[in-house]
Protein backbone atom coordinates (compact mmCIF):
# COMPACT_ATOMS: atom_id res chain seq x y z
CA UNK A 1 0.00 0.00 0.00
CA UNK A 2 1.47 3.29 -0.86
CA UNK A 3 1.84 6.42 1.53
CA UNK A 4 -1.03 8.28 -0.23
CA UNK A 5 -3.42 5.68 -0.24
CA UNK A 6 -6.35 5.37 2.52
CA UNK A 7 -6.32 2.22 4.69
CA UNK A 8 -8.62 -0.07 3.53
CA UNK A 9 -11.84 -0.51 5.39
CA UNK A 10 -12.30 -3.17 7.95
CA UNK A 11 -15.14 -5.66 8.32
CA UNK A 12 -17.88 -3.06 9.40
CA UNK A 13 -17.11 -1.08 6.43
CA UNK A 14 -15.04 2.12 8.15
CA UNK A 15 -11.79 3.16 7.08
CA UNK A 16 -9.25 1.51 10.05
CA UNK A 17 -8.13 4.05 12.80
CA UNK A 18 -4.67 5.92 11.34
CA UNK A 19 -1.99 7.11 13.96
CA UNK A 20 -3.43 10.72 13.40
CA UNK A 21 -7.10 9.36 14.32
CA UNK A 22 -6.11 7.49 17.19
CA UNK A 23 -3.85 10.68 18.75
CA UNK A 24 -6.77 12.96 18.06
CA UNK A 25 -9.36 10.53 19.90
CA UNK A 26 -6.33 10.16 23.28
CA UNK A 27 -6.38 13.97 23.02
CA UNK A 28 -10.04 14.44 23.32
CA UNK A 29 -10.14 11.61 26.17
CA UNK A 30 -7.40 12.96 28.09
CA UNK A 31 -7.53 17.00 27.38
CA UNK A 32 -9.06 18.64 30.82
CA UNK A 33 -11.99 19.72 30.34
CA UNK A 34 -12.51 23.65 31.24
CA UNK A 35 -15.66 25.24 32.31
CA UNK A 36 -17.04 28.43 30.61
CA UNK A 37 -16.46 30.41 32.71
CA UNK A 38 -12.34 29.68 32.52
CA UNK A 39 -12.50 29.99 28.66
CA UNK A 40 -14.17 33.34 29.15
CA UNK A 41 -12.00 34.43 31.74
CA UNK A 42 -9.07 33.71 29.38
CA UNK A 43 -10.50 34.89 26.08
CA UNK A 44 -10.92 38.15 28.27
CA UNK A 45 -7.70 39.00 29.82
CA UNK A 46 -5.83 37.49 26.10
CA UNK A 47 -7.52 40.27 24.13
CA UNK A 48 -6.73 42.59 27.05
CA UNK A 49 -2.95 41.98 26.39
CA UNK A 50 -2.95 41.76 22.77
CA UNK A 51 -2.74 45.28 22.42
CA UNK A 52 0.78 45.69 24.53
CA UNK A 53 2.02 42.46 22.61
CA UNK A 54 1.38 43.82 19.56
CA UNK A 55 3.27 47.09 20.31
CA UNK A 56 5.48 45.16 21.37
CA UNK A 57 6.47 43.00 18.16
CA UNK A 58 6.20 46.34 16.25
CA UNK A 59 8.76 48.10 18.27
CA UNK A 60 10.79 45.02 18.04
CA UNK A 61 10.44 44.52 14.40
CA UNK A 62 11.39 48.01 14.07
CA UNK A 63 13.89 48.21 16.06
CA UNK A 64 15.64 44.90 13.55
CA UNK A 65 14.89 46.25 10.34
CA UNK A 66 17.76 47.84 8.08
């Protein structure tokens, strides 16, 4: 079987797990789980430092360019 082919399908007639299925699926099994209100909460101080960061990397680039 060459690299670019799909795996063949087993006997219930799906494709058979690849490696990049079966880390996705351990990933969504083992990932903590975070309530709303965390997301939120970190959505909301991110965009709250996004401005300085970006400032930041300008003055930077700046500061690097020729």
């Amino acid at each position: 079987m060459a690299a670019t082919e799909p795996p063949p399908p087993d006997g219930n007639g799906l494709t058979r797990l690849t490696r990049n299925e079966i880390r996705r699926l351990l990933a969504a099994i083992l990932a903590p789980v975070h309530t709303i209100e965390h997301v939120i909460s970190w959505s909301d101080w991110r965009r709250q430092h996004q401005p300085q960061a970006r400032t930041s990397h300008y003055k930077r680039q700046a500061a690097t360019d020729p």
